[in-house]
PDB file of N, CA and C in Angstrom:
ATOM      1  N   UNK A   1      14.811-162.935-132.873  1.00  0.00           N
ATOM      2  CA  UNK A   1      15.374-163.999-133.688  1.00  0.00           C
ATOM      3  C   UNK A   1      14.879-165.334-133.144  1.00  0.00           C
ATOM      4  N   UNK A   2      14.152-166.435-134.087  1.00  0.00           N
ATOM      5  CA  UNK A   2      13.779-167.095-133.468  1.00  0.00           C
ATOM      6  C   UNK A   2      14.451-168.358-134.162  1.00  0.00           C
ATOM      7  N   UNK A   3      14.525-169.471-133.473  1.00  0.00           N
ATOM      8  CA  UNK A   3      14.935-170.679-133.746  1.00  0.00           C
ATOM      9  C   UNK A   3      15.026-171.144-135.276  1.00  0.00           C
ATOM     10  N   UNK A   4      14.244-170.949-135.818  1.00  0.00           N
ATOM     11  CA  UNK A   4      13.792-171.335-137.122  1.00  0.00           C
ATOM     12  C   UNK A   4      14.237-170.067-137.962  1.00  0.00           C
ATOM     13  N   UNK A   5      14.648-169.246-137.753  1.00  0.00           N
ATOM     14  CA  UNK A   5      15.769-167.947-138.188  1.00  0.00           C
ATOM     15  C   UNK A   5      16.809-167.989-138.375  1.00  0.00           C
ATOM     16  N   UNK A   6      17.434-168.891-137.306  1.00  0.00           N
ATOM     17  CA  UNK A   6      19.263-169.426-136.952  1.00  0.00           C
ATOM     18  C   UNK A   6      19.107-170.744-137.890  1.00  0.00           C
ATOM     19  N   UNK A   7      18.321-171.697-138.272  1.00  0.00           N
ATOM     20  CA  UNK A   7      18.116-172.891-139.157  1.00  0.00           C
ATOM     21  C   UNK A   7      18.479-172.062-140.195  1.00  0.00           C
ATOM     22  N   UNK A   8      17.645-171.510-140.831  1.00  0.00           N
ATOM     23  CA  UNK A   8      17.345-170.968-142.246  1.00  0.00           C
ATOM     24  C   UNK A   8      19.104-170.206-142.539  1.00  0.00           C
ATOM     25  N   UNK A   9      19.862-169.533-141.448  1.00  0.00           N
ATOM     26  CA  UNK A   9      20.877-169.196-141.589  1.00  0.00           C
ATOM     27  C   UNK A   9      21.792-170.447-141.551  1.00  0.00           C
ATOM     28  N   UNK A  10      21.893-171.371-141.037  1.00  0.00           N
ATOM     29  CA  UNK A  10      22.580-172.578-140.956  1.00  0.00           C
ATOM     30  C   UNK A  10      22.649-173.179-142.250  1.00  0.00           C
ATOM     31  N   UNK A  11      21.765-173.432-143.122  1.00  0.00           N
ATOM     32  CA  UNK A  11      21.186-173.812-144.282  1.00  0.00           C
ATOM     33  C   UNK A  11      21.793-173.162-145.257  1.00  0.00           C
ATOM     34  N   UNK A  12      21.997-171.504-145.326  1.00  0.00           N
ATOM     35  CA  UNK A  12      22.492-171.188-146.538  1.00  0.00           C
ATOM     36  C   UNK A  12      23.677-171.422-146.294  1.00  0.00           C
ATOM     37  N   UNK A  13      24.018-171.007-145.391  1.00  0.00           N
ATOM     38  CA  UNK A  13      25.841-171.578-145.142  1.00  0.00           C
ATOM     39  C   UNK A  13      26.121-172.867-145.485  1.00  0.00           C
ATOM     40  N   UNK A  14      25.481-173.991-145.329  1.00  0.00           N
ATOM     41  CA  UNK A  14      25.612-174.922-145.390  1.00  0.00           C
ATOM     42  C   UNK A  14      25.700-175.134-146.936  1.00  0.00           C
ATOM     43  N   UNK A  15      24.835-174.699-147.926  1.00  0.00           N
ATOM     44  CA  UNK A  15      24.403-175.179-148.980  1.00  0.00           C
ATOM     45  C   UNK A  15      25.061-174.134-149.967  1.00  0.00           C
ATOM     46  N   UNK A  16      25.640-173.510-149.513  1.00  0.00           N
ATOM     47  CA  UNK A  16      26.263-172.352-150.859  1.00  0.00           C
ATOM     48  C   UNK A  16      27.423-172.683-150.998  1.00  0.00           C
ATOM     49  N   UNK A  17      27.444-172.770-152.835  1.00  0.00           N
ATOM     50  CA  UNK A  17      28.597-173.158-152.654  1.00  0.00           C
ATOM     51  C   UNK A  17      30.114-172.831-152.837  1.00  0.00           C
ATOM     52  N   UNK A  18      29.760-171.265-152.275  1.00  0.00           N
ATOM     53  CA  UNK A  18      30.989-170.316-151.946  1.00  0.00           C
ATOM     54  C   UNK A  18      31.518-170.887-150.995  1.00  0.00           C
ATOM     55  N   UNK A  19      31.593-171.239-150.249  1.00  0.00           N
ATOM     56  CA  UNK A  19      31.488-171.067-148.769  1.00  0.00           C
ATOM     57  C   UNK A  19      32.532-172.827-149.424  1.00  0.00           C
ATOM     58  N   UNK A  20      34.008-173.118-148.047  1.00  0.00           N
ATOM     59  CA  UNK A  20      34.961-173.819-148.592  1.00  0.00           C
ATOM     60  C   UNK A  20      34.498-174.993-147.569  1.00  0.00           C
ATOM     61  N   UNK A  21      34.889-176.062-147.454  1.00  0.00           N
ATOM     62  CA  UNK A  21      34.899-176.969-146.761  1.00  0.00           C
ATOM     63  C   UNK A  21      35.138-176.549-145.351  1.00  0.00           C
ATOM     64  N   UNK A  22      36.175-176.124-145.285  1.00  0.00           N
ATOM     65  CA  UNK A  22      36.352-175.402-143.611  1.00  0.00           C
ATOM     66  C   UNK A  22      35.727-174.499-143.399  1.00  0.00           C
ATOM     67  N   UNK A  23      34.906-173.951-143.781  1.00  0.00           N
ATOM     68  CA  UNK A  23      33.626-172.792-143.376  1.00  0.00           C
ATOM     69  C   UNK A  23      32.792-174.163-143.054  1.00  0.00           C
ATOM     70  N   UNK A  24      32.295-174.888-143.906  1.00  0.00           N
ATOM     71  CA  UNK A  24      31.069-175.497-143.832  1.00  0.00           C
ATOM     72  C   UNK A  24      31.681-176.210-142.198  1.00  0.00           C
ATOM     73  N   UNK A  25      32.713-176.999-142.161  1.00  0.00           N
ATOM     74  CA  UNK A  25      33.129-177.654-140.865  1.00  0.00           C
ATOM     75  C   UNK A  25      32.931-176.477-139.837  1.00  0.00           C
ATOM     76  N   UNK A  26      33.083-175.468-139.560  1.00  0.00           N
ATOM     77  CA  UNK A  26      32.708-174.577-138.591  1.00  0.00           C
ATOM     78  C   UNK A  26      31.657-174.452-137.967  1.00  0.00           C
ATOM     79  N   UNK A  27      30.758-174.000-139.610  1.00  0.00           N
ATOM     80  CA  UNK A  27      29.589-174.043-139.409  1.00  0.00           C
ATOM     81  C   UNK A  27      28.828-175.257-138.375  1.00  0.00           C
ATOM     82  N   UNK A  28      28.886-176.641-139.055  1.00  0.00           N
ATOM     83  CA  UNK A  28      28.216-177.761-138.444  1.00  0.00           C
ATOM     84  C   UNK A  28      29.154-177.923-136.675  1.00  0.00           C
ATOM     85  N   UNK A  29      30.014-177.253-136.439  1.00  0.00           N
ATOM     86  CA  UNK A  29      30.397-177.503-135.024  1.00  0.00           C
ATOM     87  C   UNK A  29      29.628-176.510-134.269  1.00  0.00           C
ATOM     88  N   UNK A  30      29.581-175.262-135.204  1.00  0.00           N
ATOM     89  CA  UNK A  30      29.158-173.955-133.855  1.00  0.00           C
ATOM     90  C   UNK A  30      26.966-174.425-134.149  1.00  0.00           C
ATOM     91  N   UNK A  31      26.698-175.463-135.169  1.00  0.00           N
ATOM     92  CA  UNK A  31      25.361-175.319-134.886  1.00  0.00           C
ATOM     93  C   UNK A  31      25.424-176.500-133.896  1.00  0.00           C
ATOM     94  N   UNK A  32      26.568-177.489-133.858  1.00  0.00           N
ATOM     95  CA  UNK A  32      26.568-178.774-132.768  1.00  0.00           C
ATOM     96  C   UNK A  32      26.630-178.107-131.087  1.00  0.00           C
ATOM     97  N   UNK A  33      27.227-177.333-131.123  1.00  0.00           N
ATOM     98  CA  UNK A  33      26.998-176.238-129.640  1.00  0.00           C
ATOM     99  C   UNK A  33      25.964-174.959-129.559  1.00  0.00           C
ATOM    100  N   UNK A  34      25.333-175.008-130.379  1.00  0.00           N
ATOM    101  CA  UNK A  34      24.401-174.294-130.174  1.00  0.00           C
ATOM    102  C   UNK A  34      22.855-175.352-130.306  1.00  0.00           C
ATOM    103  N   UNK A  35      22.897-176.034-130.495  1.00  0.00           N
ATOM    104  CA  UNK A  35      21.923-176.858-130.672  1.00  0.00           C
ATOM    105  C   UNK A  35      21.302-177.112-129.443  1.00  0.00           C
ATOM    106  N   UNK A  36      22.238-177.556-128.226  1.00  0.00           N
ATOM    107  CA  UNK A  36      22.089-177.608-126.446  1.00  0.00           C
ATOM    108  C   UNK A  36      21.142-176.870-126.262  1.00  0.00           C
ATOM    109  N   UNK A  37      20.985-175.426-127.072  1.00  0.00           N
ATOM    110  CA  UNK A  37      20.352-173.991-125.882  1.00  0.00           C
ATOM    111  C   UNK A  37      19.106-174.333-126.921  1.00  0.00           C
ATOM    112  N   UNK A  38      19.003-174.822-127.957  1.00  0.00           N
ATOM    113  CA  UNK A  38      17.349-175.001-128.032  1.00  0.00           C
ATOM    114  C   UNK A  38      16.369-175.278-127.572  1.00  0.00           C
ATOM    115  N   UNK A  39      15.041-175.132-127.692  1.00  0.00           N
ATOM    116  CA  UNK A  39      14.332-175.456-126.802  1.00  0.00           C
ATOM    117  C   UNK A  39      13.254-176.652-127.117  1.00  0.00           C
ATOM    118  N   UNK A  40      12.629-176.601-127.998  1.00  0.00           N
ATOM    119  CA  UNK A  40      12.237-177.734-128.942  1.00  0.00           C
ATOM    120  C   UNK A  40      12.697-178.930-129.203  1.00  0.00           C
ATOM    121  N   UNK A  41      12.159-180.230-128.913  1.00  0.00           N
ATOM    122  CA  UNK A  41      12.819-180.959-129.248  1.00  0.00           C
ATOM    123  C   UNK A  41      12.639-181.920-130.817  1.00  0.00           C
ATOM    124  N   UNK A  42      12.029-181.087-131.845  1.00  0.00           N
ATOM    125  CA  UNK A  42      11.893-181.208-133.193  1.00  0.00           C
ATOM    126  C   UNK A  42      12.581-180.429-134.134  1.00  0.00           C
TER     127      UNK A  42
END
């Protein structure tokens, strides 16, 4: 699984619009702590 794998998953979560306001707020916190362990800085 590579970096640009976990984006593309971030993205549909983000953008579907099943998914309720408090999913999407989850979402953008657990990619704000996972963002640290990347390695890239682009």
């Amino acid at each position: 699984l590579t970096e640009d794998d976990v984006i593309d998953v971030y993205q549909r979560l983000l953008w579907s619009p099943q998914n309720t306001v408090i999913t999407k707020q989850y979402t953008l916190l657990s990619l704000t702590k996972l963002s640290t362990r990347f390695q890239r800085g682009n």
